[in-house]
Protein backbone atom coordinates (compact mmCIF):
# COMPACT_ATOMS: atom_id res chain seq x y z
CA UNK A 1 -50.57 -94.96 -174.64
CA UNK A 2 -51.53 -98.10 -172.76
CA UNK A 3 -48.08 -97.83 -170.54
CA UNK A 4 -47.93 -94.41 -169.92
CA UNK A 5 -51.77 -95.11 -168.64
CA UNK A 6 -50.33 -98.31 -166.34
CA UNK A 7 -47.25 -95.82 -165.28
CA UNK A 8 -49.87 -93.19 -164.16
CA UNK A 9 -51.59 -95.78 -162.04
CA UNK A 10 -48.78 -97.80 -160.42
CA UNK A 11 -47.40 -93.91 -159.52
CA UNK A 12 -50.73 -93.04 -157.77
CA UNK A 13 -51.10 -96.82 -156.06
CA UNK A 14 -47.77 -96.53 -155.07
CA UNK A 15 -48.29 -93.15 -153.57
CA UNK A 16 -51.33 -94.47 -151.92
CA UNK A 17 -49.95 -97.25 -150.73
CA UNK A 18 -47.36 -95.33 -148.02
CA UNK A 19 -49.73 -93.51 -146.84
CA UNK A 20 -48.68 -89.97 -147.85
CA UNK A 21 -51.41 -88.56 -149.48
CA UNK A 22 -55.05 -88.07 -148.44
CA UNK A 23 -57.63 -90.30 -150.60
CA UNK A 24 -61.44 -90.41 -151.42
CA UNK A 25 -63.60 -92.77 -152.77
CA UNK A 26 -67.35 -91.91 -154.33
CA UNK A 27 -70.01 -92.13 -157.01
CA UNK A 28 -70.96 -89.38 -159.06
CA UNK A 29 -73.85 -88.84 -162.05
CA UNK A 30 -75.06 -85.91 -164.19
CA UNK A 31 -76.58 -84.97 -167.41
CA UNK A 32 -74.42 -83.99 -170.59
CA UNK A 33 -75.39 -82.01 -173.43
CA UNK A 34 -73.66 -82.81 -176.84
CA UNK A 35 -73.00 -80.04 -179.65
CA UNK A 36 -72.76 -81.17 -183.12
CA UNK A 37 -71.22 -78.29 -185.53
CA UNK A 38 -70.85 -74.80 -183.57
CA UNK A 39 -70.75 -75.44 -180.28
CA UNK A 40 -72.73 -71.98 -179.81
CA UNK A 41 -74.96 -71.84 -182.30
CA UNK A 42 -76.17 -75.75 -180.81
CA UNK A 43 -76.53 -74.20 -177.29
CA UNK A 44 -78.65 -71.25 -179.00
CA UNK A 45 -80.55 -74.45 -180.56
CA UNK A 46 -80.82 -75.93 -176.90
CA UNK A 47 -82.43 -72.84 -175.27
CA UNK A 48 -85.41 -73.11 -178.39
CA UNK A 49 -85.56 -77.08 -177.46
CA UNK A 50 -83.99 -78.15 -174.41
CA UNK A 51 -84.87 -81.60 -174.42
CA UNK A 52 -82.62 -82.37 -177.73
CA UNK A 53 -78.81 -83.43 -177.44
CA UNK A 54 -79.04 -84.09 -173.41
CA UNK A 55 -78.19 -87.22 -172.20
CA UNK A 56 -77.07 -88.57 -168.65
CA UNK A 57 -73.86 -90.10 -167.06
CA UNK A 58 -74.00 -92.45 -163.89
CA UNK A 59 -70.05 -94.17 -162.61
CA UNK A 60 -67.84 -93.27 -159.78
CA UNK A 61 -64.12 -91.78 -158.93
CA UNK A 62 -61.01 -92.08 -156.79
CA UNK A 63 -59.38 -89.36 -155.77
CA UNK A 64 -55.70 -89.06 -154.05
CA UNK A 65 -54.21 -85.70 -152.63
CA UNK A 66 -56.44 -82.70 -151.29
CA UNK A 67 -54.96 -79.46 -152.06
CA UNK A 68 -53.71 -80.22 -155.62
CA UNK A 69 -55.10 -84.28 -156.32
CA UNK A 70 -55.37 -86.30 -158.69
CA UNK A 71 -58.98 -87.82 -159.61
CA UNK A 72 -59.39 -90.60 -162.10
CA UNK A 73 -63.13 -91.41 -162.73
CA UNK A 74 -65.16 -94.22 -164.24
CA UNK A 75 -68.21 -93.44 -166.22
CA UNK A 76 -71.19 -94.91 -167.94
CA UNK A 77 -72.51 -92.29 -170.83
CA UNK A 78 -75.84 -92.37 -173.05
CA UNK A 79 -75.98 -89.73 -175.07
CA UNK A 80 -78.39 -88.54 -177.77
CA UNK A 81 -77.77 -85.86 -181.00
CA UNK A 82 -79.90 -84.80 -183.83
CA UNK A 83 -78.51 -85.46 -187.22
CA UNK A 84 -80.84 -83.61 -189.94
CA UNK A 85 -84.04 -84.57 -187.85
CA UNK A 86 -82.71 -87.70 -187.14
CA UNK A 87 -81.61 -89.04 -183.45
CA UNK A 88 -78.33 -90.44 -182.96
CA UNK A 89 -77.40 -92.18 -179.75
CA UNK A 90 -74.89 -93.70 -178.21
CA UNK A 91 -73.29 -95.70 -175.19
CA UNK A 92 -69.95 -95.32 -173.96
CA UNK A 93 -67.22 -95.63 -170.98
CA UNK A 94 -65.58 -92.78 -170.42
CA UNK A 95 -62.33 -92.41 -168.14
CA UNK A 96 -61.35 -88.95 -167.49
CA UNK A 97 -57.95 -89.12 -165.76
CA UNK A 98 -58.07 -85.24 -164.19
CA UNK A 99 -55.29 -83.45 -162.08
CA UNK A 100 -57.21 -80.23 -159.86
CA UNK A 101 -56.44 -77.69 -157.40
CA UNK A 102 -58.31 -76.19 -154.59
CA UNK A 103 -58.30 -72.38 -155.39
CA UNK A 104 -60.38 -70.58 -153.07
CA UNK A 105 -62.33 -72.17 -149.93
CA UNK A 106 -64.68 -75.07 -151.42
CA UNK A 107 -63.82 -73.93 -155.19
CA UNK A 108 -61.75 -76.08 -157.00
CA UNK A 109 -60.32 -76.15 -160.80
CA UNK A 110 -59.47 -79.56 -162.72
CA UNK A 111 -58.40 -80.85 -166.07
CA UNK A 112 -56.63 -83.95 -168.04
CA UNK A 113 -57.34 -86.65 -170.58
CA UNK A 114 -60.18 -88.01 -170.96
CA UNK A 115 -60.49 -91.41 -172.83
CA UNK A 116 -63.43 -92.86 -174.40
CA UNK A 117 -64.68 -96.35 -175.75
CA UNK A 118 -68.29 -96.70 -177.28
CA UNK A 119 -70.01 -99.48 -176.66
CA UNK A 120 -73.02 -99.10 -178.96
CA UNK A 121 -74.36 -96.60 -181.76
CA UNK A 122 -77.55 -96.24 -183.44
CA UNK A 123 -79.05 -93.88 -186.03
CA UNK A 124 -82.39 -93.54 -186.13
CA UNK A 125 -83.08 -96.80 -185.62
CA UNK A 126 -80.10 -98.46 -187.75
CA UNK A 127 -77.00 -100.28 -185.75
CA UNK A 128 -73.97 -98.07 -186.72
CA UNK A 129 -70.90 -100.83 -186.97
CA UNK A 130 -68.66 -98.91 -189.18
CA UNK A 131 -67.10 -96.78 -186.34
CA UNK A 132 -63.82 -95.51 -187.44
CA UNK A 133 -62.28 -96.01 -183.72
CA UNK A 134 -63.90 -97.22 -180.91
CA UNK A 135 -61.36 -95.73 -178.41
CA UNK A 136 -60.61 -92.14 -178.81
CA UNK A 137 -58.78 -89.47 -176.42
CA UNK A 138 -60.16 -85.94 -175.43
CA UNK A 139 -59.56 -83.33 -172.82
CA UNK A 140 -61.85 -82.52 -169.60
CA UNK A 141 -61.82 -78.87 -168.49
CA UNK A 142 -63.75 -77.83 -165.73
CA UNK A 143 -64.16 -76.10 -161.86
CA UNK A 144 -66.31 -77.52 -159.18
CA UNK A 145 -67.80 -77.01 -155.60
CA UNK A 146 -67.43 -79.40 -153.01
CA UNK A 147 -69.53 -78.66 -149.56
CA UNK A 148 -68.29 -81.33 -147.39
CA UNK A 149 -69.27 -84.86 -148.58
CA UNK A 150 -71.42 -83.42 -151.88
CA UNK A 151 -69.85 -81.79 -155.14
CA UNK A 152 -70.98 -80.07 -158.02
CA UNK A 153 -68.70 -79.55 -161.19
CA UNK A 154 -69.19 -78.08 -164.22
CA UNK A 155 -66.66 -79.49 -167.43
CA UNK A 156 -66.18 -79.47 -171.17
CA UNK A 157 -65.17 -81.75 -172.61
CA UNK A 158 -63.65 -82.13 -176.35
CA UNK A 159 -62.57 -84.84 -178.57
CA UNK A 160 -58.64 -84.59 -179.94
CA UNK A 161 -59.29 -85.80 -183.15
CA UNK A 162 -63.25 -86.74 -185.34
CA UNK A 163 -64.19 -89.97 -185.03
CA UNK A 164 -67.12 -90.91 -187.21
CA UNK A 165 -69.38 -93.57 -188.11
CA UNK A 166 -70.17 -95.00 -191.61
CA UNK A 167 -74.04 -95.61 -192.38
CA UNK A 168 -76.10 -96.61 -195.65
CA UNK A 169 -79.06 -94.38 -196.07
CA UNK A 170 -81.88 -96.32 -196.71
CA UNK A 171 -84.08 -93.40 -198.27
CA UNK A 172 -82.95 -93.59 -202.10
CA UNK A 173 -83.64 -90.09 -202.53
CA UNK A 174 -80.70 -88.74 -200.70
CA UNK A 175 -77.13 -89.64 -200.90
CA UNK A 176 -76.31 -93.63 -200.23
CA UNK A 177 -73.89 -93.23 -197.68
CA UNK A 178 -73.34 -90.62 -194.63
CA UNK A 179 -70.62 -89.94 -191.76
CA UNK A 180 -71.66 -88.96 -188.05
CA UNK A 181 -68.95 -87.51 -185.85
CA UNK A 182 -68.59 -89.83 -182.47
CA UNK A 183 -66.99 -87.59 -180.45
CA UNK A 184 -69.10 -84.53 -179.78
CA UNK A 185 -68.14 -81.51 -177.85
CA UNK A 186 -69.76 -81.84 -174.33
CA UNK A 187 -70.62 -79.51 -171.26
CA UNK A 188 -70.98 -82.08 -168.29
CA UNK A 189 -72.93 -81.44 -164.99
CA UNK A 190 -72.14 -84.16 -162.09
CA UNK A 191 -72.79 -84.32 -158.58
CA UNK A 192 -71.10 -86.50 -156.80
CA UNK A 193 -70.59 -88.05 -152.96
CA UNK A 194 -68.20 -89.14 -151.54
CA UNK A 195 -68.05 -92.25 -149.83
């Protein structure tokens, strides 16, 4: 994983580096809302009580080419899900490594792997350090707007695999341990500028 990830890079810094290929530079932030269980039947959840399962992203992105490009991105997450009336949240980089096309005037479509490392996790209050892995792989699917230096895009994003955390329940009366999934499905909303 790690060299295919260097190969990737040393292609597009190589490619940069002669000059051939138009390339961008800017920041970008957003909100993200987080699904646990059926995607669905959360966002029906969402519309009763929007302000559950939103959190915000903040980081910035390269991109190389115009017509079809190739954007790799660098982002700071905080997310927050309810557990049985409980909030989990949690901190994490993500680094979605997307290939896009333009497809008709200022619309554009994207997608690629996007790889995640969490930083921190908490339960209600309890420190979850019994993550499973702290670097997992997903996919980024999305389209977007860009209107000269501003964007807009629109993504989900999905995990490849469950990742969950370990926790000991402290209330006696239900079971002693439980398992939170880590990797949550995601719709992401970014703006970005470019620089």
């Amino acid at each position: 994983m790690k060299k295919t990830l260097l190969v990737v890079a040393m292609a597009a810094l190589s490619t940069y580096s002669y000059g051939q290929i138009d390339s961008k530079f800017g920041i970008k932030a957003g909100l993200n809302y987080n699904a646990n269980g059926d995607y669905f039947e959360s966002v029906g959840e969402a519309a009763r009580n929007p302000d559950r399962n939103v959190g915000y992203h903040i980081g910035f992105f390269g991109q190389l080419g115009s017509r079809v490009y190739f954007r790799p991105e660098f982002v700071y997450t905080s997310i927050s899900s309810e557990y049985d009336n409980d909030d989990f949240k949690m901190k994490k980089l993500d680094v979605p490594l997307l290939i896009g096309a333009k497809v008709i005037g200022p619309l554009h479509v994207f997608g690629g792997p996007a790889f995640q490392y969490i930083l921190d996790t908490k339960f209600d209050g309890i420190t979850i350090n019994d993550v499973r892995n702290d670097f997992t792989v997903g996919v980024n699917l999305g389209a977007g707007i860009n209107l000269g230096m501003l964007g807009i895009d629109l993504r989900y994003e999905r995990g490849f695999s469950d990742n969950e955390a370990t926790f000991i329940n402290r209330n006696v009366t239900t079971l002693p341990t439980s398992r939170i999934d880590t990797r949550p499905d995601q719709l992401i909303l970014s703006f970005s500028l470019k620089l």
